[in-house]
C-alpha atoms as a PDB file:
ATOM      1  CA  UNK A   1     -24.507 -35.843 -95.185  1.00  0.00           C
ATOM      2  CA  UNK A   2     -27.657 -37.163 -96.564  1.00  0.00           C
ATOM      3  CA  UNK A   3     -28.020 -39.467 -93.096  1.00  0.00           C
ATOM      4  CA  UNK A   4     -28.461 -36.246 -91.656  1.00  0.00           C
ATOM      5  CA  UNK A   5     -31.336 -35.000 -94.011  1.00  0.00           C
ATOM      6  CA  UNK A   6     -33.252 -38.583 -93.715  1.00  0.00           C
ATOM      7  CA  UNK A   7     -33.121 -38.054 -89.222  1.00  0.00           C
ATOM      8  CA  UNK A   8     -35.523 -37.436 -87.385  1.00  0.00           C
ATOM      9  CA  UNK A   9     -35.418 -34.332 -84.457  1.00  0.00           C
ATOM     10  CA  UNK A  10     -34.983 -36.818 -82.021  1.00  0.00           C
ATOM     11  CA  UNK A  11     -32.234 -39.132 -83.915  1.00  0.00           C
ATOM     12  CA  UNK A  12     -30.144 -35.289 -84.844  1.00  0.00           C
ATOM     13  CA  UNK A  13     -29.991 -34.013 -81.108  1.00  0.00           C
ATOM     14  CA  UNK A  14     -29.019 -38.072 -80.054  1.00  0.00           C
ATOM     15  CA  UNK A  15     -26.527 -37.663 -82.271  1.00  0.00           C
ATOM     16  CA  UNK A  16     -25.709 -33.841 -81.179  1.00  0.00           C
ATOM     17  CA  UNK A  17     -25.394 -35.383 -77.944  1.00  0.00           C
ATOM     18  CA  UNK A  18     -22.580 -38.056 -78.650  1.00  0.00           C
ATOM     19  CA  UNK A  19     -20.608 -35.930 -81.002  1.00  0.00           C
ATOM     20  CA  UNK A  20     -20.240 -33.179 -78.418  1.00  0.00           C
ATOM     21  CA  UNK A  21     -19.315 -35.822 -75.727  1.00  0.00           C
ATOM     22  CA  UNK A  22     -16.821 -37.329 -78.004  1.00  0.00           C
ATOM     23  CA  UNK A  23     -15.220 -33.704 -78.786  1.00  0.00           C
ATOM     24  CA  UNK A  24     -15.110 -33.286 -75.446  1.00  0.00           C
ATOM     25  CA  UNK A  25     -13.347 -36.476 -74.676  1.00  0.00           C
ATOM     26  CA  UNK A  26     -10.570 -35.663 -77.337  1.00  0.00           C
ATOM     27  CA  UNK A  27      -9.883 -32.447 -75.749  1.00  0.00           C
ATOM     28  CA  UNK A  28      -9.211 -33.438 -72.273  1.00  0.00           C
ATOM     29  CA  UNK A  29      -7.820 -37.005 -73.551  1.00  0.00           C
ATOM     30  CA  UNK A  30      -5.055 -34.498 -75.781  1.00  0.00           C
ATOM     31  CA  UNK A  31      -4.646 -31.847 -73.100  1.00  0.00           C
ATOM     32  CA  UNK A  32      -2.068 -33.905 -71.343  1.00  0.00           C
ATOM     33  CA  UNK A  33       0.225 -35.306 -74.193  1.00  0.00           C
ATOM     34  CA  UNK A  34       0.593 -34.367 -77.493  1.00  0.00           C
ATOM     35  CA  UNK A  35      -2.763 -34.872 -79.867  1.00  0.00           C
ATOM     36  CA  UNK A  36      -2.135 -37.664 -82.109  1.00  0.00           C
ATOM     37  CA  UNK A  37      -4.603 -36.864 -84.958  1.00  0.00           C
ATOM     38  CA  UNK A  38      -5.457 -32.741 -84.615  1.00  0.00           C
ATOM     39  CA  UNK A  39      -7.955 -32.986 -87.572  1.00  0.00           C
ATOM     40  CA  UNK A  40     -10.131 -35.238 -85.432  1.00  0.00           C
ATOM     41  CA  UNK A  41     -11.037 -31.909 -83.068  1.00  0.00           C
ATOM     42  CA  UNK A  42     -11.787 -29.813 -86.297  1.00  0.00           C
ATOM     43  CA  UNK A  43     -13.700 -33.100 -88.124  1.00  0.00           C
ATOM     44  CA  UNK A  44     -16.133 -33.164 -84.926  1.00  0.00           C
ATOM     45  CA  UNK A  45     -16.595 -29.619 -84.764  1.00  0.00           C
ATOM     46  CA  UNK A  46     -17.695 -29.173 -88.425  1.00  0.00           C
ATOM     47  CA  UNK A  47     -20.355 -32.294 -87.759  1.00  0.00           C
ATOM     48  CA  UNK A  48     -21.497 -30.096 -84.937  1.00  0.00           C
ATOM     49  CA  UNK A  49     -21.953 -27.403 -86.731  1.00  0.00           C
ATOM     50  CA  UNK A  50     -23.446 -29.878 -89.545  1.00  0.00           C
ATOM     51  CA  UNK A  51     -26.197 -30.986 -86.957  1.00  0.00           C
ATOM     52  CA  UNK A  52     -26.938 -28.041 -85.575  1.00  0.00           C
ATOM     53  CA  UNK A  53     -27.617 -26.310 -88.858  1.00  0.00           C
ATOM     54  CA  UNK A  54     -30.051 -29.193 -89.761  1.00  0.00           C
ATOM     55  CA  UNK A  55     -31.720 -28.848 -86.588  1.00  0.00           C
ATOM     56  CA  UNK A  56     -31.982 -24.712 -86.494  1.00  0.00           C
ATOM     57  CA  UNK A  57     -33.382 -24.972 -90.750  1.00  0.00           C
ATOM     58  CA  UNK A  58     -35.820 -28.089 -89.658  1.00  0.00           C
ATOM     59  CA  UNK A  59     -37.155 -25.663 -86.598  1.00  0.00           C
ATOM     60  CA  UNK A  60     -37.849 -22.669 -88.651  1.00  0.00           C
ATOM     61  CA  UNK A  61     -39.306 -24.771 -91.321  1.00  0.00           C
ATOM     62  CA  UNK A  62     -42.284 -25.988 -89.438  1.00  0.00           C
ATOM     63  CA  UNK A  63     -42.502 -22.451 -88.146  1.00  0.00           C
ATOM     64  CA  UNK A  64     -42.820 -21.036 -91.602  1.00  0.00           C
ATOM     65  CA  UNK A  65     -45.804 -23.637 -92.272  1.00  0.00           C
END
């Protein structure tokens, strides 16, 4: 968590990127057998959501300045 505070902009949507791509990869890679490890979907969507709430509070920060 604090790795996320100590990113830059750049670094958090980098990271955005690869997390979504690796969600995405689990669901299609689990859509044909049975998923292995189910909290892996729900532990990539929460660091989503992690990223994309550091990114939205960062924007309206330097707004607010």
């Amino acid at each position: 968590m604090s790795s996320i505070k100590q990113q830059n902009i750049e670094e958090l949507n980098a990271v955005l990127v690869e997390t979504r791509e690796r969600l995405r990869a689990f669901r299609f890679d689990s859509a044909g057998s049975r998923a292995r490890n189910v909290r892996t979907g729900r532990v990539l969507r929460k660091e989503i959501a992690r990223l994309l709430t550091e990114i939205q509070s960062r924007k309206i920060a330097s707004l607010n300045k």
